[in-house]
Protein backbone atom coordinates (compact mmCIF):
# COMPACT_ATOMS: atom_id res chain seq x y z
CA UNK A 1 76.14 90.03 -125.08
CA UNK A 2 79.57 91.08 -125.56
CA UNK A 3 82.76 91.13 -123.79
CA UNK A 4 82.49 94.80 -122.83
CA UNK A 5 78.53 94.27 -121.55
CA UNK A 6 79.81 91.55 -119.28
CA UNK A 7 82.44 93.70 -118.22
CA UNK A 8 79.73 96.10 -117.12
CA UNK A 9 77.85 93.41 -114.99
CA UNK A 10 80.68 92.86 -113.26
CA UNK A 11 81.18 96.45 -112.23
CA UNK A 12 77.16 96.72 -111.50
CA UNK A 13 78.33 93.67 -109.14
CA UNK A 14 75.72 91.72 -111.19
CA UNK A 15 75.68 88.02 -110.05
CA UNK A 16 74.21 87.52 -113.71
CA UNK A 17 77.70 88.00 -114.72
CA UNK A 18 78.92 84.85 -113.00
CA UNK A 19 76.51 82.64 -114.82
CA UNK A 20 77.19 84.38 -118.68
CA UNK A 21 81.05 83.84 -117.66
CA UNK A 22 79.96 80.19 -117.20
CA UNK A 23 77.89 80.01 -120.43
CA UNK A 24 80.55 81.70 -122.76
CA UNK A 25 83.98 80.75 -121.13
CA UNK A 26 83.19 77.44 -119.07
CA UNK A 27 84.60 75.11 -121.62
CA UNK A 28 87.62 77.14 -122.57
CA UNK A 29 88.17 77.57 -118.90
CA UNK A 30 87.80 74.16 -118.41
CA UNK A 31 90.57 73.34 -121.45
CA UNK A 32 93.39 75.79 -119.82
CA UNK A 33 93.09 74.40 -116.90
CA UNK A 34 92.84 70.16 -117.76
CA UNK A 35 95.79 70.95 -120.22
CA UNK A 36 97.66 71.88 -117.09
CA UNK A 37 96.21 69.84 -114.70
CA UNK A 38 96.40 65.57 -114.70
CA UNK A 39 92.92 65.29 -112.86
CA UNK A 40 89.42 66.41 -114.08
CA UNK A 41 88.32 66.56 -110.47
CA UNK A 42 91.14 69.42 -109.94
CA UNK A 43 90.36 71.14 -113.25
CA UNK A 44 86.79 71.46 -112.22
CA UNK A 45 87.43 72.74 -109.00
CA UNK A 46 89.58 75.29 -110.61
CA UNK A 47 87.08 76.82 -112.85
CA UNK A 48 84.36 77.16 -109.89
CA UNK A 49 87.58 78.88 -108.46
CA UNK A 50 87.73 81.27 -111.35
CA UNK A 51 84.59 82.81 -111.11
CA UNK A 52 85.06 83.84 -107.66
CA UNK A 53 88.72 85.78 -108.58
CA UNK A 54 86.73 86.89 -111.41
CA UNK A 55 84.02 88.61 -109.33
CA UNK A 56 87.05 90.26 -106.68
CA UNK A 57 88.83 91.40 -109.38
CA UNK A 58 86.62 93.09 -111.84
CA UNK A 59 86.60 95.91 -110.23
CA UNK A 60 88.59 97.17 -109.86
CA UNK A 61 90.38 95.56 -112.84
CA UNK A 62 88.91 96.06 -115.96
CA UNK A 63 90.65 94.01 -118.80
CA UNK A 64 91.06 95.25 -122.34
CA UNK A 65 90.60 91.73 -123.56
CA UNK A 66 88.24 89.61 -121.29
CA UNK A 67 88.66 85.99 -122.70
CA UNK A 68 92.26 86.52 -122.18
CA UNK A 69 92.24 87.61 -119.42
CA UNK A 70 90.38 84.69 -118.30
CA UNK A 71 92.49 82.62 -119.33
CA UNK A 72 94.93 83.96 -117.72
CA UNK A 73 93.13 83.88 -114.26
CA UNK A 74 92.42 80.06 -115.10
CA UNK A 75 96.08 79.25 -115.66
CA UNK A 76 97.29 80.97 -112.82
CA UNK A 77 94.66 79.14 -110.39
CA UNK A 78 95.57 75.92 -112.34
CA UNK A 79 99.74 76.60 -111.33
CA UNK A 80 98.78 77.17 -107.61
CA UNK A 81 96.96 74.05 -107.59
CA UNK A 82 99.33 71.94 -109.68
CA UNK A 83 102.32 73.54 -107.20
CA UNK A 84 100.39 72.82 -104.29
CA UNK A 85 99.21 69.05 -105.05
CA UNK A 86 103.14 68.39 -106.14
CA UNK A 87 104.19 69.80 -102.83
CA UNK A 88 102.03 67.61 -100.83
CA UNK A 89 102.95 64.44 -102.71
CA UNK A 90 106.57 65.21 -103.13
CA UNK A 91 107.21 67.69 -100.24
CA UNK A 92 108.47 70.42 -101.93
CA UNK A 93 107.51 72.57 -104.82
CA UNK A 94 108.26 71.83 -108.45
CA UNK A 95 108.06 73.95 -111.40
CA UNK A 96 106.62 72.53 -114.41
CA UNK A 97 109.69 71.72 -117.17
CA UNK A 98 108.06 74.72 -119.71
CA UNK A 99 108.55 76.87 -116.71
CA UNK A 100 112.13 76.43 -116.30
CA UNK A 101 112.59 76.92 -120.11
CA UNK A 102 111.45 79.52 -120.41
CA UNK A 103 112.42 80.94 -117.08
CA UNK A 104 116.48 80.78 -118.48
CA UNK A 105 115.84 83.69 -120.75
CA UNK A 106 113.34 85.98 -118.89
CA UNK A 107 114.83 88.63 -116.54
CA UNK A 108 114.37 87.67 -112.78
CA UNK A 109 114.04 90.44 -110.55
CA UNK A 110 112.53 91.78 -106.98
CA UNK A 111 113.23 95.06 -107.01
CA UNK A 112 109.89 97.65 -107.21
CA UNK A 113 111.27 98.41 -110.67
CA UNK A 114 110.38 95.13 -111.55
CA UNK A 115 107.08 95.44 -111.00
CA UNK A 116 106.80 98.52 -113.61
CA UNK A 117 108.41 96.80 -115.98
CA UNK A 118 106.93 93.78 -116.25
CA UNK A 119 104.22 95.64 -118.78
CA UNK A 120 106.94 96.71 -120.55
CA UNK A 121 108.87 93.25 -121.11
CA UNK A 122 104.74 92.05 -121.43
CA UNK A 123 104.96 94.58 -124.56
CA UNK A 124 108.53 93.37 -125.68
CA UNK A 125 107.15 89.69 -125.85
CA UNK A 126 103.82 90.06 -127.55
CA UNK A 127 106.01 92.32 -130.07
CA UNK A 128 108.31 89.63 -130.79
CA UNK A 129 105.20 87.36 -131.46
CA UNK A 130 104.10 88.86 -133.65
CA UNK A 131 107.22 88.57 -135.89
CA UNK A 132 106.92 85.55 -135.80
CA UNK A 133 105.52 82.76 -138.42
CA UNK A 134 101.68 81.59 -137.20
CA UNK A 135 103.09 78.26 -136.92
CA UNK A 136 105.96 79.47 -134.40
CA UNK A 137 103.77 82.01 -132.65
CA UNK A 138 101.47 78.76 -132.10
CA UNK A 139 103.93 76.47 -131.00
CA UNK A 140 105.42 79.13 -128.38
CA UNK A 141 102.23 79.97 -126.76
CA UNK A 142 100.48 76.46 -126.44
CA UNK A 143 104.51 75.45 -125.13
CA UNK A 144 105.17 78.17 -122.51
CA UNK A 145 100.70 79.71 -122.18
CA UNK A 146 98.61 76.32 -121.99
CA UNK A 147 102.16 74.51 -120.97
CA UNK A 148 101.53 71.90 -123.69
CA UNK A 149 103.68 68.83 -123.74
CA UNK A 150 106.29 68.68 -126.81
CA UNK A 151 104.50 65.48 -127.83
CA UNK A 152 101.55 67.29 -128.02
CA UNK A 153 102.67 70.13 -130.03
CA UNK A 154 104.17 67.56 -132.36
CA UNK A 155 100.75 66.00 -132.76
CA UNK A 156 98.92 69.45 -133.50
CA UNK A 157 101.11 71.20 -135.62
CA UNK A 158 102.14 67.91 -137.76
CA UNK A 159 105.91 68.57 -137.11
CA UNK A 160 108.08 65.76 -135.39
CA UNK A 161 109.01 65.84 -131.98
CA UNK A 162 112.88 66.95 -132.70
CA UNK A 163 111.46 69.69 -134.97
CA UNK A 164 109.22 71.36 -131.92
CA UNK A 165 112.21 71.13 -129.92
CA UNK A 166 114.68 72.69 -132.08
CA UNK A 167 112.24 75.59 -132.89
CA UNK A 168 111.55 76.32 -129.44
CA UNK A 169 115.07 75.81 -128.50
CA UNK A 170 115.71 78.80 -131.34
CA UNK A 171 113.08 80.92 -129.95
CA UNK A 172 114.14 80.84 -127.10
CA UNK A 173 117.15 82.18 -127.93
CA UNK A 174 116.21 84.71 -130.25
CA UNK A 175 114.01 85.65 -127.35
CA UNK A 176 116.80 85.89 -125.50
CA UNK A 177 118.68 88.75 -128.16
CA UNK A 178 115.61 90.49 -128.59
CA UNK A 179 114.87 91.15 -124.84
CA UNK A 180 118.95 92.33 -124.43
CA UNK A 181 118.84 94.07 -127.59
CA UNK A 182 115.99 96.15 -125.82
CA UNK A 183 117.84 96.59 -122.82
CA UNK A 184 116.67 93.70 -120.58
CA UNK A 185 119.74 91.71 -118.95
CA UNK A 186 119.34 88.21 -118.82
């Protein structure tokens, strides 16, 4: 069964859809969501989380690329959880450090417009991906996506700490051009 056939059970609000989302996305659903999160327990309670925002929002919802998607439903749950278990323990809220980096060179903004373009500056992003060298393109979505530590992108991609560092540092601000150069203010 494909993507686009589980899609379909989904919108035939076929519970067999939960249990083939299980099958073929479990463990990578699973790996977002430990890479974010310190405790197995938490990661586990996440995914079981997933399924259900999985079945109220396809439909209406009806994504163009389902495992990512996913993942993207899995790291979002995986954030809220994270946020919320730091503000119990710490009493307030706290951002994970990829966050914030990143966060310096992305346009903040609450007004409706913002809302319409945040496909656009979506666009704008994958575009300058894909400009980029496999090995950068790597490091900057496991870094800022799966919110890998710089120790373990060092340990993956065979560079040295410094190295990941400096290369993120410099996408970040060629990010930061691009994004102005098409009319975003940082």
């Amino acid at each position: 069964m494909d993507d686009m056939q589980l899609i379909d059970l989904y919108f035939a609000r076929n519970e067999a859809a939960l249990s083939e989302t299980e099958s073929r996305y479990g463990s990578y659903c699973m790996s977002v969501a430990s890479r974010i999160l310190p405790l197995r327990q938490d990661a586990e309670e996440v995914v079981n989380d997933v399924y259900l925002s999985l079945w109220k929002a396809i439909p209406p919802e009806r994504p163009d690329n389902f495992k990512a998607f996913v993942a993207r439903v899995t790291r979002n749950a995986a954030l809220t959880k994270l946020q919320h278990e730091k503000r119990q323990k710490r009493g307030g809220g706290v951002i994970p450090e990829a966050i914030d980096e990143l966060a310096e060179v992305l346009p903040s903004g609450t007004d409706p417009q913002a809302v319409l373009e945040e496909k656009e500056l979506s666009d704008l992003i994958s575009r300058y991906l894909r400009e980029q060298t496999v090995t950068k393109r790597k490091l900057f979505i496991q870094r800022y996506f799966y919110l890998l530590s710089i120790e373990d992108l060092s340990a993956e991609s065979g560079l040295t700490k410094s190295n990941v560092k400096v290369t993120l540092m410099r996408m970040r601000n060629d990010l930061q051009e691009y994004l102005e150069k098409e009319g975003y203010k940082i």
